[in-house]
PDB file of N, CA and C in Angstrom:
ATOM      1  N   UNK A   1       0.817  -1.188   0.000  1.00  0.00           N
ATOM      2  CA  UNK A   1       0.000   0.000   0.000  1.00  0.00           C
ATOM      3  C   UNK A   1       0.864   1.258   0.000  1.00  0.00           C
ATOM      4  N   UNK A   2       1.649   1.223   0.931  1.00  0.00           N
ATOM      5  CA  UNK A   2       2.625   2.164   0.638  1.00  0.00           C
ATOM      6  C   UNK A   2       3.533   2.383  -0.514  1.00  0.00           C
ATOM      7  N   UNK A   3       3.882   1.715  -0.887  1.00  0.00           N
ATOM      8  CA  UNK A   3       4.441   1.769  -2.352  1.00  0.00           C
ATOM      9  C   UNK A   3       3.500   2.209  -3.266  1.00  0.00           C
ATOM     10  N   UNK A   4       2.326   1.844  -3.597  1.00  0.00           N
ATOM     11  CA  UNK A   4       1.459   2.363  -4.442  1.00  0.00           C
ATOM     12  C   UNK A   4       1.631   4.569  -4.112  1.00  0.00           C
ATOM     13  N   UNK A   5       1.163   4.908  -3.020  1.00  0.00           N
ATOM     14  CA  UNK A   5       0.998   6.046  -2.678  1.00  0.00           C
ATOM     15  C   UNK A   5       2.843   6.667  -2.993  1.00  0.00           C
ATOM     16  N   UNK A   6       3.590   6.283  -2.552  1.00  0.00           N
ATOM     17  CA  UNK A   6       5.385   6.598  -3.154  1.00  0.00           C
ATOM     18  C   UNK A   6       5.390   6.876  -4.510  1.00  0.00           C
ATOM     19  N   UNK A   7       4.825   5.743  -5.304  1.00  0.00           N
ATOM     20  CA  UNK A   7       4.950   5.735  -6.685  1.00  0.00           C
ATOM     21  C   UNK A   7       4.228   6.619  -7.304  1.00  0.00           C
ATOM     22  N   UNK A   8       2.717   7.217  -6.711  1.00  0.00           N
ATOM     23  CA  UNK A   8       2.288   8.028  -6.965  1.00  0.00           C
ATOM     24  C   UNK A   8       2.833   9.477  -7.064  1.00  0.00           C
ATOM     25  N   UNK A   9       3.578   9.767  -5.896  1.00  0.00           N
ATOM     26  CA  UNK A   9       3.953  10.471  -5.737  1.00  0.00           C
ATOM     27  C   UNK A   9       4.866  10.776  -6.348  1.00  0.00           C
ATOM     28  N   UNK A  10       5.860  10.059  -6.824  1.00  0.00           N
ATOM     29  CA  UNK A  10       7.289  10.310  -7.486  1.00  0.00           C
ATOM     30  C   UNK A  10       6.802  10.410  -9.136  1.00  0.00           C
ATOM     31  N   UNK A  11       5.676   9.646  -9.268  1.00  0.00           N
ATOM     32  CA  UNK A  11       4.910  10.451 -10.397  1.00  0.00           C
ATOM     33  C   UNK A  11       4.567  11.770 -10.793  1.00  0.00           C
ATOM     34  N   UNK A  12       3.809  11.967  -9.976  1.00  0.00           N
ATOM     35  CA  UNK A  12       3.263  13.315  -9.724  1.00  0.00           C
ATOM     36  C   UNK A  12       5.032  14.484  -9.913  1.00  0.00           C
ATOM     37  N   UNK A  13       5.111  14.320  -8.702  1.00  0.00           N
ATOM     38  CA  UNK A  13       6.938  15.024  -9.068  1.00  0.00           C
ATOM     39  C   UNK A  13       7.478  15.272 -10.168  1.00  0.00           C
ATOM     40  N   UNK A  14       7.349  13.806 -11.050  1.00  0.00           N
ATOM     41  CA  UNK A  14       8.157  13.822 -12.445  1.00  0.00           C
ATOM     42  C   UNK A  14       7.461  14.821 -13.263  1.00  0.00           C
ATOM     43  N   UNK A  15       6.215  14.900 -12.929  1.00  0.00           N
ATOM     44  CA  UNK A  15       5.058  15.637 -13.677  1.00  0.00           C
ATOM     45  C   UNK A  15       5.239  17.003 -13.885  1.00  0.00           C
ATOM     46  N   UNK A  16       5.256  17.668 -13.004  1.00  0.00           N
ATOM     47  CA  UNK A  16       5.724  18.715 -12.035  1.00  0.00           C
ATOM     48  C   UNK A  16       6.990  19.050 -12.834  1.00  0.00           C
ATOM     49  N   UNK A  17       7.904  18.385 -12.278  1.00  0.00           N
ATOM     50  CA  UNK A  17       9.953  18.650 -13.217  1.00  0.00           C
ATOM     51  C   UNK A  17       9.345  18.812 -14.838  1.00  0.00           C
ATOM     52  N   UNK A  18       8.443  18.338 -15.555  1.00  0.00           N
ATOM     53  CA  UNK A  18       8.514  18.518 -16.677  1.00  0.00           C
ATOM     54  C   UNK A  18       7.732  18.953 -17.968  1.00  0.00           C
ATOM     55  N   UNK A  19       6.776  19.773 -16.591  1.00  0.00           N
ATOM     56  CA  UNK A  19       5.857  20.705 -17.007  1.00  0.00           C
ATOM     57  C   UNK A  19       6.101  22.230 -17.825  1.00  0.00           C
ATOM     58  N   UNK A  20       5.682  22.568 -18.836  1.00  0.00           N
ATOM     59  CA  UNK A  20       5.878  23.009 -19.961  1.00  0.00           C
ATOM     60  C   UNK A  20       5.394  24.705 -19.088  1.00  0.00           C
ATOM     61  N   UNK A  21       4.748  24.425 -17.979  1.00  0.00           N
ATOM     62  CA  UNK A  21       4.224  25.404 -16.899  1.00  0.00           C
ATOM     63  C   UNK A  21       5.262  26.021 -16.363  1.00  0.00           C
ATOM     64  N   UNK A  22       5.934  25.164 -16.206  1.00  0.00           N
ATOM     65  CA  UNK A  22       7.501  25.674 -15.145  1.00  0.00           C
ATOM     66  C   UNK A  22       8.787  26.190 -16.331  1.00  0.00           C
ATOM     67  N   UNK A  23       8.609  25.568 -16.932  1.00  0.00           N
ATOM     68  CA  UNK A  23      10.010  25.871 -18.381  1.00  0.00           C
ATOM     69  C   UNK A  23      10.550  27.066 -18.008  1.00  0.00           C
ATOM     70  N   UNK A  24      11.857  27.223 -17.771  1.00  0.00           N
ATOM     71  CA  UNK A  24      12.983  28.010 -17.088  1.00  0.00           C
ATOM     72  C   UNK A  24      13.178  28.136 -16.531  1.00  0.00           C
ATOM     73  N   UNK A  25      12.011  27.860 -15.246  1.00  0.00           N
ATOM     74  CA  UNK A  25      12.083  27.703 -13.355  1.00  0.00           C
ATOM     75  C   UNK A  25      13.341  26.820 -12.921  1.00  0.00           C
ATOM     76  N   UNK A  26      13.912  27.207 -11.988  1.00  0.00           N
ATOM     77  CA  UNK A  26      14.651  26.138 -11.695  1.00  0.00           C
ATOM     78  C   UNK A  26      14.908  25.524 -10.161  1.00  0.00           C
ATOM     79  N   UNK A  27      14.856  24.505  -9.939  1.00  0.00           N
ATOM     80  CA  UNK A  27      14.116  24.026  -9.019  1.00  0.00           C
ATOM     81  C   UNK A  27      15.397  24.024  -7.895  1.00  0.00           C
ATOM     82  N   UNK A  28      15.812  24.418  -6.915  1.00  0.00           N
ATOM     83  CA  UNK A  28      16.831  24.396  -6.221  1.00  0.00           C
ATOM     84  C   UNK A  28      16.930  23.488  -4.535  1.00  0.00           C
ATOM     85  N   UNK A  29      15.492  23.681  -4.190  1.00  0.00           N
ATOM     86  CA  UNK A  29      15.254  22.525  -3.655  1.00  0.00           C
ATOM     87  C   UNK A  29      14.153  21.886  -3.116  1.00  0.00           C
ATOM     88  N   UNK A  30      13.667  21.057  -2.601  1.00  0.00           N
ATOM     89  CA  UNK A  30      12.222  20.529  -2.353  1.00  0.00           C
ATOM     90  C   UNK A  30      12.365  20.146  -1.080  1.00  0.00           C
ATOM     91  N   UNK A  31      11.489  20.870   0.036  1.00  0.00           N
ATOM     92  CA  UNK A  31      11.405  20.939   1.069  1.00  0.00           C
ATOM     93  C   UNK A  31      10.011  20.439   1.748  1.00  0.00           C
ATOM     94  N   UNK A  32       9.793  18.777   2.496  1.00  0.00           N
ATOM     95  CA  UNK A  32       8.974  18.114   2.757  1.00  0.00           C
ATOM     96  C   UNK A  32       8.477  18.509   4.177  1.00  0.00           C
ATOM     97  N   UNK A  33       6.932  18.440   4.146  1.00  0.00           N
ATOM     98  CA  UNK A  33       6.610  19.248   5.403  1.00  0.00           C
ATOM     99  C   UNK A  33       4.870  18.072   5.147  1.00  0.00           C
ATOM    100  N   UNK A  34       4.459  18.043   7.113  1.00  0.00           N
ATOM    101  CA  UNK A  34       3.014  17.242   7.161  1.00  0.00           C
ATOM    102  C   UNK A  34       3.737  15.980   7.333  1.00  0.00           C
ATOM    103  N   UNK A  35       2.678  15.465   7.476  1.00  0.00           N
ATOM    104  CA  UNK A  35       2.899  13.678   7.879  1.00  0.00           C
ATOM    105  C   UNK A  35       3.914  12.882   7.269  1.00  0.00           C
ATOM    106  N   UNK A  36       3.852  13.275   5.573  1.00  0.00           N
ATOM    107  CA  UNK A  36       4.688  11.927   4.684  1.00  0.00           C
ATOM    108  C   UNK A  36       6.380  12.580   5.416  1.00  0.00           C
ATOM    109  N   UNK A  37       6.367  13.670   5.432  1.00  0.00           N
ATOM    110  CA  UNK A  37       7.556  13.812   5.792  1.00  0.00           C
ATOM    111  C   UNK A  37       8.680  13.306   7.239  1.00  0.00           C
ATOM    112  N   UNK A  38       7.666  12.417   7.734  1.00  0.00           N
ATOM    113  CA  UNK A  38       7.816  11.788   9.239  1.00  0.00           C
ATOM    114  C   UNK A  38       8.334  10.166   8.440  1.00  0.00           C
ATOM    115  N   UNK A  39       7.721  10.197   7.666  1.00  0.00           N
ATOM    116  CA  UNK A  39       8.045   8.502   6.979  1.00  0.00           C
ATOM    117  C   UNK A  39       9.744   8.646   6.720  1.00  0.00           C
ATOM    118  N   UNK A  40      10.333   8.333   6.670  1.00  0.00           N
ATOM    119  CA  UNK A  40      11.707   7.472   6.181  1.00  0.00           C
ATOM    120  C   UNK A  40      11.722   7.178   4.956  1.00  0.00           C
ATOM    121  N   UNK A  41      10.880   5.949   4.706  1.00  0.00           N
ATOM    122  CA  UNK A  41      10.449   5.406   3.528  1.00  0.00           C
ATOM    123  C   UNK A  41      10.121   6.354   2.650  1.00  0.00           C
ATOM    124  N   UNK A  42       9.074   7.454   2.577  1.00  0.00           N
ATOM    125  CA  UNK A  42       8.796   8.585   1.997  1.00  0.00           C
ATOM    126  C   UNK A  42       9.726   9.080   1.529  1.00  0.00           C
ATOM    127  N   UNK A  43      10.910   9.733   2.563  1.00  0.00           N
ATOM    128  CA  UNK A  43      12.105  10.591   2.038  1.00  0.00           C
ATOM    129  C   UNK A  43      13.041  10.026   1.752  1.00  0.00           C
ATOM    130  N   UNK A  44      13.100   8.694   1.798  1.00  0.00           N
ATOM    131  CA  UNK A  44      14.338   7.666   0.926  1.00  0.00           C
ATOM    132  C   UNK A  44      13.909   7.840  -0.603  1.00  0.00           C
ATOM    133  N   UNK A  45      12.204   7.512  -0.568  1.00  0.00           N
ATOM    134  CA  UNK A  45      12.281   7.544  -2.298  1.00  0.00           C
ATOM    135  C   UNK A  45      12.682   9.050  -2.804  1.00  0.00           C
ATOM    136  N   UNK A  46      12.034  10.142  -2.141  1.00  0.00           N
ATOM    137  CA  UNK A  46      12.496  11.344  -2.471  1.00  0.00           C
ATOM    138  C   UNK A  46      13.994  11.570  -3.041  1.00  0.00           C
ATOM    139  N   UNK A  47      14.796  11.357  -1.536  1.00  0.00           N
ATOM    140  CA  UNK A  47      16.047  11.439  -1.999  1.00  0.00           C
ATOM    141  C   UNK A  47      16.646  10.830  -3.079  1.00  0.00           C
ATOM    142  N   UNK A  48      16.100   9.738  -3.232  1.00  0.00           N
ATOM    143  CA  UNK A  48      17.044   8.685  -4.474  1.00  0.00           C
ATOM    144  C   UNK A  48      16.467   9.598  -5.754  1.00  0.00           C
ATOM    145  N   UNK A  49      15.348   9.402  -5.805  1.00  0.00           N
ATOM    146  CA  UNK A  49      14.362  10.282  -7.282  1.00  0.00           C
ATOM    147  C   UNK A  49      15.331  11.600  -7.543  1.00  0.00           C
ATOM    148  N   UNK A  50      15.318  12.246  -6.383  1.00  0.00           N
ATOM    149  CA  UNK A  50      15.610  13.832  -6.440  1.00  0.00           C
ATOM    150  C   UNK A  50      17.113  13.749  -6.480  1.00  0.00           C
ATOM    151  N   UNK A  51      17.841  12.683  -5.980  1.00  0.00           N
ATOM    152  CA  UNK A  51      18.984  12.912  -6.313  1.00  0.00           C
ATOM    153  C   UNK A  51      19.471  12.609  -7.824  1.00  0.00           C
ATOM    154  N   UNK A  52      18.762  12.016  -8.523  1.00  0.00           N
ATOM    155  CA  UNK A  52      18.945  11.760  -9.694  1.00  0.00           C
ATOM    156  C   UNK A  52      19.094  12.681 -10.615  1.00  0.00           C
ATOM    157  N   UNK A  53      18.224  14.073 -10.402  1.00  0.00           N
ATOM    158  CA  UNK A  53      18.285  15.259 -10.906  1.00  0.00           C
ATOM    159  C   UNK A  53      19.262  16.611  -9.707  1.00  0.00           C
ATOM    160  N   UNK A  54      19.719  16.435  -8.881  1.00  0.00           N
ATOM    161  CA  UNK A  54      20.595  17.288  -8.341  1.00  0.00           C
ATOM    162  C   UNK A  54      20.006  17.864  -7.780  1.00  0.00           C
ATOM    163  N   UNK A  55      18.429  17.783  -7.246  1.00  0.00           N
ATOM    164  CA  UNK A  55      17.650  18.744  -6.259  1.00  0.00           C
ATOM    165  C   UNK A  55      18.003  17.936  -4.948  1.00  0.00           C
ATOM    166  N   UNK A  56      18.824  18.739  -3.819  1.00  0.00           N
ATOM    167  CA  UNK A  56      18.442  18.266  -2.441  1.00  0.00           C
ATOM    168  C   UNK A  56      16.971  18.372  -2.091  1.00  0.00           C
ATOM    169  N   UNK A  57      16.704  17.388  -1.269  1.00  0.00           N
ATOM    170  CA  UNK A  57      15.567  17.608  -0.155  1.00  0.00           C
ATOM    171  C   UNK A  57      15.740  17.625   0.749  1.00  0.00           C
ATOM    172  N   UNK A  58      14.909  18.800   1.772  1.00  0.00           N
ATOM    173  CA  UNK A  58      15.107  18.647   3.144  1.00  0.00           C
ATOM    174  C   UNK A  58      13.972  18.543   4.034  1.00  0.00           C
ATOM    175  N   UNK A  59      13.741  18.286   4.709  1.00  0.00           N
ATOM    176  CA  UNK A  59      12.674  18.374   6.302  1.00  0.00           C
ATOM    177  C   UNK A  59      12.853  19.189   7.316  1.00  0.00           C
ATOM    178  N   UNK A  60      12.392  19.966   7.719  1.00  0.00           N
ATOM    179  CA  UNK A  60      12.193  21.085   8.879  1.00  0.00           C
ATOM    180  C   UNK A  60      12.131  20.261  10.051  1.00  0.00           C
ATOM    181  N   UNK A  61      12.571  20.875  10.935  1.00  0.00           N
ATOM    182  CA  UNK A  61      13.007  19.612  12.264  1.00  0.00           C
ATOM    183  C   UNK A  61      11.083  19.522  12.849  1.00  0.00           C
ATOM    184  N   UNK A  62      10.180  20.465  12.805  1.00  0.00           N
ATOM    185  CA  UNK A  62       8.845  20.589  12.634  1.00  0.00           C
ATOM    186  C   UNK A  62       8.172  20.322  11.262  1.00  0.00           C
ATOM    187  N   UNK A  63       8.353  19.136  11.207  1.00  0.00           N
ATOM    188  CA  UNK A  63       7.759  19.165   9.115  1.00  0.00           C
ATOM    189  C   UNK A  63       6.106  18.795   9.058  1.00  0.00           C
ATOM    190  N   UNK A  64       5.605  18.106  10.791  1.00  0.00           N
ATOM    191  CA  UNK A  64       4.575  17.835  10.552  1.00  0.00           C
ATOM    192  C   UNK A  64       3.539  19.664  10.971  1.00  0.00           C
ATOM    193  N   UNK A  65       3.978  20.465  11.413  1.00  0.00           N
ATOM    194  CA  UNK A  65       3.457  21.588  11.754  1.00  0.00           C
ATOM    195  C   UNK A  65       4.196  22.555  10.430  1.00  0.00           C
ATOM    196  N   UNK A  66       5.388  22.178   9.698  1.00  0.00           N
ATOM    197  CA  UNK A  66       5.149  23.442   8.853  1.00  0.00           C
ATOM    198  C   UNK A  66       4.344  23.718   8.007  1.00  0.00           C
ATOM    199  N   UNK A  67       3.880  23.051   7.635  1.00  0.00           N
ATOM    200  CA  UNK A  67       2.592  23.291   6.510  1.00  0.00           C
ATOM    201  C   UNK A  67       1.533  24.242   7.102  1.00  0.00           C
ATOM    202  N   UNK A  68       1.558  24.196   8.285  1.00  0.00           N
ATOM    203  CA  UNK A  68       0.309  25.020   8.722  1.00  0.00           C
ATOM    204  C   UNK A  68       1.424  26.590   9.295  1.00  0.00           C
ATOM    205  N   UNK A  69       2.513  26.321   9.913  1.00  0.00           N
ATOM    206  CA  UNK A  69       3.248  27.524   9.889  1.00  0.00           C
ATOM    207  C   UNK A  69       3.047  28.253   8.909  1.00  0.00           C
ATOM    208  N   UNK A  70       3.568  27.963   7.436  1.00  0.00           N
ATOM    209  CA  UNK A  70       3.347  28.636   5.999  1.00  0.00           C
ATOM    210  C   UNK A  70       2.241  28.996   5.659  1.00  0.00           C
ATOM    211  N   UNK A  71       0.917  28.156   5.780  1.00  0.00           N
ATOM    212  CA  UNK A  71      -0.288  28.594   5.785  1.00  0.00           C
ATOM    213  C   UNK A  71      -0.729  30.314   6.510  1.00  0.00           C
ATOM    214  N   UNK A  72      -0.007  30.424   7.618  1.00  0.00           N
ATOM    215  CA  UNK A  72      -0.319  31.028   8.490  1.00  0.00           C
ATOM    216  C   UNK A  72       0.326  32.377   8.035  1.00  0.00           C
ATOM    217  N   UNK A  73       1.629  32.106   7.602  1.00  0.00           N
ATOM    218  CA  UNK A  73       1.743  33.259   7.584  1.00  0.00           C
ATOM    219  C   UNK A  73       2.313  33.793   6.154  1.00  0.00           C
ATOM    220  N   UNK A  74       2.316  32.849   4.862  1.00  0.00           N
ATOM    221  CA  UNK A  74       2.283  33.244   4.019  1.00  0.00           C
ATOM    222  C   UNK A  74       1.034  32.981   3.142  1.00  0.00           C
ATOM    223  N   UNK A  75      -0.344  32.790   3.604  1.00  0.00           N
ATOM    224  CA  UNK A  75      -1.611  32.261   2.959  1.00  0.00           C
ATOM    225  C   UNK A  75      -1.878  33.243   2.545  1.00  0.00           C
ATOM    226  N   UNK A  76      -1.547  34.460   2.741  1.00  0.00           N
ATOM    227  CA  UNK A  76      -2.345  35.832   2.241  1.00  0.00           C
ATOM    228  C   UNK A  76      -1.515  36.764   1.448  1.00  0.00           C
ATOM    229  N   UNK A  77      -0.405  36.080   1.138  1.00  0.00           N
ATOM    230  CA  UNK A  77       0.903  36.921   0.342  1.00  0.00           C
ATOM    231  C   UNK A  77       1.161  36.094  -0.489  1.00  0.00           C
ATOM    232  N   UNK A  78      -0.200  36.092  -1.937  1.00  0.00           N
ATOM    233  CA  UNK A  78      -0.215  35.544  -3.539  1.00  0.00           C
ATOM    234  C   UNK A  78       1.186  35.984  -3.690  1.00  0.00           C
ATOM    235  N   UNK A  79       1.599  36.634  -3.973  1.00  0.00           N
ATOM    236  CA  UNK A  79       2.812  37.141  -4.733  1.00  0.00           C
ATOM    237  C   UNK A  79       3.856  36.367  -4.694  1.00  0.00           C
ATOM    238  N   UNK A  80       4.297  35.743  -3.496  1.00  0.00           N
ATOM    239  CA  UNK A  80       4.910  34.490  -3.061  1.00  0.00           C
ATOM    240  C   UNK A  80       5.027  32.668  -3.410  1.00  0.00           C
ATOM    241  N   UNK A  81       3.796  32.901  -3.582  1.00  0.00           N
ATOM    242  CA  UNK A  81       3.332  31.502  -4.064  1.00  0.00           C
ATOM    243  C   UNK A  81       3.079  31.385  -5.204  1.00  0.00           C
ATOM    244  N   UNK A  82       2.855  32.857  -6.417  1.00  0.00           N
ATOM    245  CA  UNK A  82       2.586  32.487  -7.847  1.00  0.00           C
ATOM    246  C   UNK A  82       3.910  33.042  -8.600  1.00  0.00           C
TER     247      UNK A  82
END
């Protein structure tokens, strides 16, 4: 079961890296925050995937509360997020 939801995910990602949306963006690093980021398993596939393309990933020593940190205090500053 878990593997299904990984694979999804590292899907989704690839999706993302090679979206015609992003073309010239450049991705410097991917920073995991919320529950999956408590998994191991989660950030092993990350790392291996992401190391393949030269993006580090990291985790906030709070990764299951940053998502709502950022919410909080960048939810209302579009300019940031688009």
């Amino acid at each position: 079961m878990m593997d299904e939801g990984v694979k999804e995910m590292m899907n989704i990602l690839n999706r993302i890296l090679v979206s015609p949306n992003i073309k010239g963006f450049t991705f410097t690093t991917v920073i995991t925050v919320g529950d999956c980021a408590l998994s191991s398993y989660v950030l092993k596939a990350l790392w291996k995937e992401l190391g393949k393309k030269n993006i580090p990933c990291v985790r906030p020593q709070l990764s299951e509360i940053s998502d709502l940190l950022g919410a909080v205090l960048f939810g209302h500053t579009e300019d940031i997020t688009t």
